[in-house]
PDB file of N, CA and C in Angstrom:
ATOM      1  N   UNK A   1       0.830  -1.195   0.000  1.00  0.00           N
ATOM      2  CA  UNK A   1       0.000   0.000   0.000  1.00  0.00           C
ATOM      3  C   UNK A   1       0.875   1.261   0.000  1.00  0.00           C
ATOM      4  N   UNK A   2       2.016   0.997   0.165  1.00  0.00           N
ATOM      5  CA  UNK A   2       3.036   2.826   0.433  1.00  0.00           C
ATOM      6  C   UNK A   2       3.589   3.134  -0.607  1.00  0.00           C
ATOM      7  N   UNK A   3       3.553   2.593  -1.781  1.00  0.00           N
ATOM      8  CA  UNK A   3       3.923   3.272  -2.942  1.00  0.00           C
ATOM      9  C   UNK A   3       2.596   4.147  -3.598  1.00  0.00           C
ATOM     10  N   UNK A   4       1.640   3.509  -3.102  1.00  0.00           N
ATOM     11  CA  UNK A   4       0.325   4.886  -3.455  1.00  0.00           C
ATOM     12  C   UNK A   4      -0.357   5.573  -2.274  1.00  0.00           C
ATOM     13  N   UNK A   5       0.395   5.411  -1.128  1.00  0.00           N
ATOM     14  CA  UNK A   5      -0.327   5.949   0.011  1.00  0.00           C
ATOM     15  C   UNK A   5      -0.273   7.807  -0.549  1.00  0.00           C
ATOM     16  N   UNK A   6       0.700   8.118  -1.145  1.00  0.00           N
ATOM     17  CA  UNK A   6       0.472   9.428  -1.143  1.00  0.00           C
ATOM     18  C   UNK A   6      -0.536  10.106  -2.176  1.00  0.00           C
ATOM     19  N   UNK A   7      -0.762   9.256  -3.034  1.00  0.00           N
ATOM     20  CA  UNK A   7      -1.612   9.435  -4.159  1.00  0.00           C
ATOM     21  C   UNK A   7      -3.226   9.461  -3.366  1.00  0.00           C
ATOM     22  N   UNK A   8      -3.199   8.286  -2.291  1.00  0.00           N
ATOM     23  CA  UNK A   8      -4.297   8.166  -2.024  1.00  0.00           C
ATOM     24  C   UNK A   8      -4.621   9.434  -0.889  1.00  0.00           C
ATOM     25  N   UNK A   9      -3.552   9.957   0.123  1.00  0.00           N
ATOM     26  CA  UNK A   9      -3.771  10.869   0.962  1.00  0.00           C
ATOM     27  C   UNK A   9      -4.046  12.218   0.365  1.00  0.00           C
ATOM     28  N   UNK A  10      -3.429  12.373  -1.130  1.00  0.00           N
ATOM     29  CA  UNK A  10      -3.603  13.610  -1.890  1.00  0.00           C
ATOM     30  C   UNK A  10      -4.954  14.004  -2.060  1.00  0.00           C
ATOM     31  N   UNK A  11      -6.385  12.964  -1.999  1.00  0.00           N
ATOM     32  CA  UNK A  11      -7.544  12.633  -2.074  1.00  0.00           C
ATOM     33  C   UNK A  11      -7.975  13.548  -1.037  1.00  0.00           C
ATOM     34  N   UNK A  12      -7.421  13.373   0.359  1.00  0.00           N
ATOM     35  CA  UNK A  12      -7.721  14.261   1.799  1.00  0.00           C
ATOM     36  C   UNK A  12      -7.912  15.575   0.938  1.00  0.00           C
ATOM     37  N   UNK A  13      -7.049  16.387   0.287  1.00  0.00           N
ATOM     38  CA  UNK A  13      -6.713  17.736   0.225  1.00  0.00           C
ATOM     39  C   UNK A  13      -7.792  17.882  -0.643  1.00  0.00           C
ATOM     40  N   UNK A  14      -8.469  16.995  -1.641  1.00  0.00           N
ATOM     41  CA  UNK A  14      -9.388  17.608  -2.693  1.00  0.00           C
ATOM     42  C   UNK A  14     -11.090  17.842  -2.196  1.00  0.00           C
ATOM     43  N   UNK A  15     -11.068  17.154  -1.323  1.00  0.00           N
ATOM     44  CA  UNK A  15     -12.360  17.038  -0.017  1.00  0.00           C
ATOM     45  C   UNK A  15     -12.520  17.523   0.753  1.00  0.00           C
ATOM     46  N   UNK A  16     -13.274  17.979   1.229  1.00  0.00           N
ATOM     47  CA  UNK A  16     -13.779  18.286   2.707  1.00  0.00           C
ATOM     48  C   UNK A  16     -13.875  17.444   3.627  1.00  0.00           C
ATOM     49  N   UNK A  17     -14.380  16.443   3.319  1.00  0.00           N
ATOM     50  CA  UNK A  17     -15.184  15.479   4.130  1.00  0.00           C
ATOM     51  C   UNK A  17     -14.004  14.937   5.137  1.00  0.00           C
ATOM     52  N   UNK A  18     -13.548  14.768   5.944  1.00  0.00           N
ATOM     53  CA  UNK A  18     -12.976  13.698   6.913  1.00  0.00           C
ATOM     54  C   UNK A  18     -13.719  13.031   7.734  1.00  0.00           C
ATOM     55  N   UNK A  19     -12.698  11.676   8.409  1.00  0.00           N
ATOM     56  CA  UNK A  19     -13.248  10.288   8.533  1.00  0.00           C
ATOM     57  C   UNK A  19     -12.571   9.210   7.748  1.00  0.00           C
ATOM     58  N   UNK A  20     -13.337   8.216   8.056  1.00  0.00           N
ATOM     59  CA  UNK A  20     -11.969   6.914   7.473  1.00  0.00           C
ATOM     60  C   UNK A  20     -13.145   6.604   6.039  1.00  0.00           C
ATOM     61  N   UNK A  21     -12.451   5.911   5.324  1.00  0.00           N
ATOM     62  CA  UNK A  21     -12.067   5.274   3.873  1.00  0.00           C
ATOM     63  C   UNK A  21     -11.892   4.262   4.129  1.00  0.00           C
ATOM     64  N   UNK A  22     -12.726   3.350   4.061  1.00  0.00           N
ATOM     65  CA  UNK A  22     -12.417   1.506   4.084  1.00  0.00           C
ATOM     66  C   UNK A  22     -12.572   0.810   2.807  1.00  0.00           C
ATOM     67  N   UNK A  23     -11.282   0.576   2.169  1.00  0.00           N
ATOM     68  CA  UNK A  23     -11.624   0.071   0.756  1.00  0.00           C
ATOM     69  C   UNK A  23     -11.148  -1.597   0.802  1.00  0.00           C
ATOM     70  N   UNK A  24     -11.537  -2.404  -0.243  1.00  0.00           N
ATOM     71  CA  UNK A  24     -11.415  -3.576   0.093  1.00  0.00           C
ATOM     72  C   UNK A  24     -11.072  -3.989  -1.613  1.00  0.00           C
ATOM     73  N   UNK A  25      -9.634  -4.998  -1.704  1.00  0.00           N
ATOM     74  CA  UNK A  25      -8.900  -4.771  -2.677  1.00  0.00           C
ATOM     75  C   UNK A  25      -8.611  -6.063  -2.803  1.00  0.00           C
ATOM     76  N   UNK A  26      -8.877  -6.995  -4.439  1.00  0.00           N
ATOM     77  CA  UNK A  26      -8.866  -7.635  -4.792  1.00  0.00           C
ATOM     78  C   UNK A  26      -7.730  -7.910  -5.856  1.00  0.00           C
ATOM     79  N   UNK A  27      -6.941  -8.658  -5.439  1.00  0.00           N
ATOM     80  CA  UNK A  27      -5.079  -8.779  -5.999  1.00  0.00           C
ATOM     81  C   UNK A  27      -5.142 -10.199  -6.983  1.00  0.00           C
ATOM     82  N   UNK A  28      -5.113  -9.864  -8.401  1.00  0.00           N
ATOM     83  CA  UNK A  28      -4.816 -10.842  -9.301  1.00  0.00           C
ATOM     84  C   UNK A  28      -2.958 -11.882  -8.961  1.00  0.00           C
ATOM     85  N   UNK A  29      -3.427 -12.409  -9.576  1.00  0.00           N
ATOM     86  CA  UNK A  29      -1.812 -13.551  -9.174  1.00  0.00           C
ATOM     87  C   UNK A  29      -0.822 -12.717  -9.876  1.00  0.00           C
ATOM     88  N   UNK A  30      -0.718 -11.748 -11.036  1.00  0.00           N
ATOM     89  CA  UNK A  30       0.162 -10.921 -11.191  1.00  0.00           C
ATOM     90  C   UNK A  30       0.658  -9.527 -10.654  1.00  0.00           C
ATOM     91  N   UNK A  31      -0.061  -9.778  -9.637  1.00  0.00           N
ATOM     92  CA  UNK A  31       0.226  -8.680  -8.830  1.00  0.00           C
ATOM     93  C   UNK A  31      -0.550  -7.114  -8.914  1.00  0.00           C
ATOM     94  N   UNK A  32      -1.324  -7.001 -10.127  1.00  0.00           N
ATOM     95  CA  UNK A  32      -2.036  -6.344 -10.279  1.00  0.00           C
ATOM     96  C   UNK A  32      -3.638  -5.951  -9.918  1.00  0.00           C
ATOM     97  N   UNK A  33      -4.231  -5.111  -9.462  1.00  0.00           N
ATOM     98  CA  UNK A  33      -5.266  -4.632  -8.920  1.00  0.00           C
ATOM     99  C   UNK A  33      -6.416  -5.338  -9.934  1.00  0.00           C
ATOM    100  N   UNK A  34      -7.459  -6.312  -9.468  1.00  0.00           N
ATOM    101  CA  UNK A  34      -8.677  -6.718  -9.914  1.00  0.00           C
ATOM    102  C   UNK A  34      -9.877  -5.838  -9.737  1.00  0.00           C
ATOM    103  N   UNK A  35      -9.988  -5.797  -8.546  1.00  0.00           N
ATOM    104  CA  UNK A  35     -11.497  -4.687  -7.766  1.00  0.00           C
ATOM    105  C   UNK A  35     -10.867  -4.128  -6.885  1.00  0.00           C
ATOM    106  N   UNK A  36     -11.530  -3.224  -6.665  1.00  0.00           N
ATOM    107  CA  UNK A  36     -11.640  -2.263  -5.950  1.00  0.00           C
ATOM    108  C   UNK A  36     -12.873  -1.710  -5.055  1.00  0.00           C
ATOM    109  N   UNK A  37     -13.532  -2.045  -4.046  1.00  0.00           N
ATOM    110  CA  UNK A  37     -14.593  -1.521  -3.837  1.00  0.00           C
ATOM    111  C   UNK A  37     -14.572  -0.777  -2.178  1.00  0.00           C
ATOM    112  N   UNK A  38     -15.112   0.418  -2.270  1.00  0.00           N
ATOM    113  CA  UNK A  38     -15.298   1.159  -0.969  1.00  0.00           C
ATOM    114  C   UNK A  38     -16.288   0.668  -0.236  1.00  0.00           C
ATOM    115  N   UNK A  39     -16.145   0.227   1.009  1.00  0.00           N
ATOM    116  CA  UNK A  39     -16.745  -0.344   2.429  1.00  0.00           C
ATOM    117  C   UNK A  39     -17.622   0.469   2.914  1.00  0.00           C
ATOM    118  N   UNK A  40     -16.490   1.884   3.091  1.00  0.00           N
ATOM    119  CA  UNK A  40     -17.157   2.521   4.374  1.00  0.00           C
ATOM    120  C   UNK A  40     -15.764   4.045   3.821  1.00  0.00           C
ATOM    121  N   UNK A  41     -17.112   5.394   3.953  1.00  0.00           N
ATOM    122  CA  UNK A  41     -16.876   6.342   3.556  1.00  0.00           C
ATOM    123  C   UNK A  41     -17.960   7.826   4.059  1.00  0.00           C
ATOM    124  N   UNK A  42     -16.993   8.545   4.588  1.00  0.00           N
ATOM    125  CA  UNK A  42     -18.211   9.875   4.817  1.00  0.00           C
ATOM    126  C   UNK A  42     -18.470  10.685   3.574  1.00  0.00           C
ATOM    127  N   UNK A  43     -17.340  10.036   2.384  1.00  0.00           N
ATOM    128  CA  UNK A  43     -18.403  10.967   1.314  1.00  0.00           C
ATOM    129  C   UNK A  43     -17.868   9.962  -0.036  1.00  0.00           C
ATOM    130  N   UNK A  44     -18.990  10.036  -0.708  1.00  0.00           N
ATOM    131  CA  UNK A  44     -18.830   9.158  -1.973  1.00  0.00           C
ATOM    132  C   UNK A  44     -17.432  10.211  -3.007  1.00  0.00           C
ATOM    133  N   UNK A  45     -17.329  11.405  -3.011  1.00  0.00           N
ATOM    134  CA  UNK A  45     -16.546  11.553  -4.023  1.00  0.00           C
ATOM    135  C   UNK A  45     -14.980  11.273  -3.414  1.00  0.00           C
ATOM    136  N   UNK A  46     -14.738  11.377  -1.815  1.00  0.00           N
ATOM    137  CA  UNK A  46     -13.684  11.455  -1.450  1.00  0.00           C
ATOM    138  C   UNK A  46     -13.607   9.368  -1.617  1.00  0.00           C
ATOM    139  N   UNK A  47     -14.250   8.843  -1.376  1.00  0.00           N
ATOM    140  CA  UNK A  47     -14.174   7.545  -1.736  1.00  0.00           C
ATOM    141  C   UNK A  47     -14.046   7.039  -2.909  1.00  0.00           C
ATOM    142  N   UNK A  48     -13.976   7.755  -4.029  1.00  0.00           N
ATOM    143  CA  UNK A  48     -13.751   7.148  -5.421  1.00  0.00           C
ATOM    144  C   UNK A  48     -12.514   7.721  -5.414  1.00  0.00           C
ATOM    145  N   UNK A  49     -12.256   8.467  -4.730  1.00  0.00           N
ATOM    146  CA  UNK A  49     -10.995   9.108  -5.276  1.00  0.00           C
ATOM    147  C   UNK A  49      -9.653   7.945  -5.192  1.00  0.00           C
ATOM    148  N   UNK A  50      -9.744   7.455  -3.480  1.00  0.00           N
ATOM    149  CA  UNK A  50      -9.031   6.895  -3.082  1.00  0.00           C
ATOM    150  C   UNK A  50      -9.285   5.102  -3.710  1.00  0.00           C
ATOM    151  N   UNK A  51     -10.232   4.704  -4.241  1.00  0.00           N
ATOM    152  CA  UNK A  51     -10.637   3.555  -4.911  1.00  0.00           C
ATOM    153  C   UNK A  51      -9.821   4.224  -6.402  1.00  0.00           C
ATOM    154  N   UNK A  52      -9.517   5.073  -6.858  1.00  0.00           N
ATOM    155  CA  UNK A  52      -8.881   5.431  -8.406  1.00  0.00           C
ATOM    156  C   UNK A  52      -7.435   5.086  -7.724  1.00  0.00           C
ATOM    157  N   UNK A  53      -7.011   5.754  -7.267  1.00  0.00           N
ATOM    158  CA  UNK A  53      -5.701   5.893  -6.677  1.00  0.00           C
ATOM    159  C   UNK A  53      -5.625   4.302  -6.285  1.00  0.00           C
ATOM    160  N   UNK A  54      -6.100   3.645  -5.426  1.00  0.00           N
ATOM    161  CA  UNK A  54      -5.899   1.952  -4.934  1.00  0.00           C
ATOM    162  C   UNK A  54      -5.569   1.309  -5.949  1.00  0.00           C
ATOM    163  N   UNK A  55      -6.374   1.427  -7.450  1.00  0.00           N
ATOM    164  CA  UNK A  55      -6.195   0.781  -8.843  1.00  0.00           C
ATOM    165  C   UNK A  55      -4.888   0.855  -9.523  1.00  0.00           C
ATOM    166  N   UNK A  56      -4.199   1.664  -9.073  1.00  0.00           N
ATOM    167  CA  UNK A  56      -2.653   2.333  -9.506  1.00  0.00           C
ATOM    168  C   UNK A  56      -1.495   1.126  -8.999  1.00  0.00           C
ATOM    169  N   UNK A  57      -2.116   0.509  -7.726  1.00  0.00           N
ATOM    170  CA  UNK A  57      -0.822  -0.255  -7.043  1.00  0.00           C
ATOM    171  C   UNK A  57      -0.662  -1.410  -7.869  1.00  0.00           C
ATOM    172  N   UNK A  58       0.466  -2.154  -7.242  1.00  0.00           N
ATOM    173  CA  UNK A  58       0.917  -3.250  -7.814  1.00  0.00           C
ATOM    174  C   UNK A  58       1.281  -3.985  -6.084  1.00  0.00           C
ATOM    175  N   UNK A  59       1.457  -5.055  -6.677  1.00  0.00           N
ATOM    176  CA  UNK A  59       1.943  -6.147  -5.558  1.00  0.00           C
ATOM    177  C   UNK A  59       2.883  -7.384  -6.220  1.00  0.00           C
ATOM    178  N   UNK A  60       3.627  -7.719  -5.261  1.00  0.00           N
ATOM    179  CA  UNK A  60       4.473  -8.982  -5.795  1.00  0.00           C
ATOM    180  C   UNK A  60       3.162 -10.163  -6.169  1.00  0.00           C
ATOM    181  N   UNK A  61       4.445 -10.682  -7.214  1.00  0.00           N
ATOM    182  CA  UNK A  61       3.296 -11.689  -7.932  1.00  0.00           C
ATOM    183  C   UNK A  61       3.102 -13.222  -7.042  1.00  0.00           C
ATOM    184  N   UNK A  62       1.933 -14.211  -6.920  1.00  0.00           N
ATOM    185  CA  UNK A  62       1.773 -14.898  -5.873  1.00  0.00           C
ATOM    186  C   UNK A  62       0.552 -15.985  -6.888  1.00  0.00           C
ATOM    187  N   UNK A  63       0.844 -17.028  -6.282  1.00  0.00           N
ATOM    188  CA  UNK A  63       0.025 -18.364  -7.329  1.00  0.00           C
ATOM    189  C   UNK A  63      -1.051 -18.090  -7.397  1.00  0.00           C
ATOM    190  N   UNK A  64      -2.161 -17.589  -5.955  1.00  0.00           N
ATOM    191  CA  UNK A  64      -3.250 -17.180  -6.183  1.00  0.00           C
ATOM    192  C   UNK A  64      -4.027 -16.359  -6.112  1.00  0.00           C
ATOM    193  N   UNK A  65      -2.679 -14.646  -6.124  1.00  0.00           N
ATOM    194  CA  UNK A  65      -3.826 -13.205  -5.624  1.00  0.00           C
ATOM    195  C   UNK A  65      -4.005 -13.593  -4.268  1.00  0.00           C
ATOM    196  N   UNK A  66      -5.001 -12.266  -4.038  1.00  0.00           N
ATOM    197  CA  UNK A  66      -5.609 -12.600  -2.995  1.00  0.00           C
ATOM    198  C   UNK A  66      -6.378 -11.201  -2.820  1.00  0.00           C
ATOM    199  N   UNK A  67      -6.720 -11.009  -1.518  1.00  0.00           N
ATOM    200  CA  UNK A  67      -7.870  -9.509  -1.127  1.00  0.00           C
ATOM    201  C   UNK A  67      -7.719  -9.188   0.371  1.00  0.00           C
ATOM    202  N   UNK A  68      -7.877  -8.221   0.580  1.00  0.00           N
ATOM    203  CA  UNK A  68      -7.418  -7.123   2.017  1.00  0.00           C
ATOM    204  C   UNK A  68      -8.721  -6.257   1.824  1.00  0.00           C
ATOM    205  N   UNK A  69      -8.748  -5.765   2.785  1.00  0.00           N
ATOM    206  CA  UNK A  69      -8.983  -4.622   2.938  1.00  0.00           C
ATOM    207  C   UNK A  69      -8.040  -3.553   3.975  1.00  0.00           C
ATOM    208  N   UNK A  70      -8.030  -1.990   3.871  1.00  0.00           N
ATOM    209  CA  UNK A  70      -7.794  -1.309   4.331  1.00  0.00           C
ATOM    210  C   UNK A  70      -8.520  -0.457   4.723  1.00  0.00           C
ATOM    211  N   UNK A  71      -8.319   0.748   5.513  1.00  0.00           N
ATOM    212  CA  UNK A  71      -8.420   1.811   6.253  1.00  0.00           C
ATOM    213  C   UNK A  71      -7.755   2.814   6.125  1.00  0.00           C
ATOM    214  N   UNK A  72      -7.836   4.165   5.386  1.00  0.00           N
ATOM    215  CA  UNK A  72      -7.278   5.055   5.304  1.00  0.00           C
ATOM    216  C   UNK A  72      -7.789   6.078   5.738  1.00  0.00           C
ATOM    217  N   UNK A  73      -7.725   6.946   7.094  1.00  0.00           N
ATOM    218  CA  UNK A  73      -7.893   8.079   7.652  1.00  0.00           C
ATOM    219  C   UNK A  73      -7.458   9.492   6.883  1.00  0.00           C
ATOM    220  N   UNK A  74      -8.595  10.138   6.996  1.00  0.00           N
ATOM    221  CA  UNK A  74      -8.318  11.967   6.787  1.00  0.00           C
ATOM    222  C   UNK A  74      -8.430  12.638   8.134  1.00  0.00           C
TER     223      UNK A  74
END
């Protein structure tokens, strides 16, 4: 997640809204971003923002993916 944490915190500055961002992230076996979907959000635009930005990452590659979720505070 820290190679786009700043992309995703840059999201804080374009919003008003603060509160947490719970996105939940679905990791293909190449390491690349499948889904993306927001949990839990005090505002839908500050939540797409950070779901655009989540789509950007990468992860080491692994036989079968996998999915997390996170929590990102403003």
């Amino acid at each position: 997640v820290n190679p786009v944490k700043g992309r995703v915190m840059a999201c804080g500055d374009k919003f008003t809204a603060k509160g947490q961002v719970k996105v939940s992230v679905k990791v293909s076996p190449d390491g690349s971003i499948s889904g993306v979907s927001v949990t839990a959000s005090p505002d839908a635009g500050l939540g797409n923002c950070v779901a655009a930005a989540m789509r950007g990452a990468r992860f080491a590659r692994t036989q079968a993916g996998g999915s997390f979720s996170f929590p990102f505070n403003f």
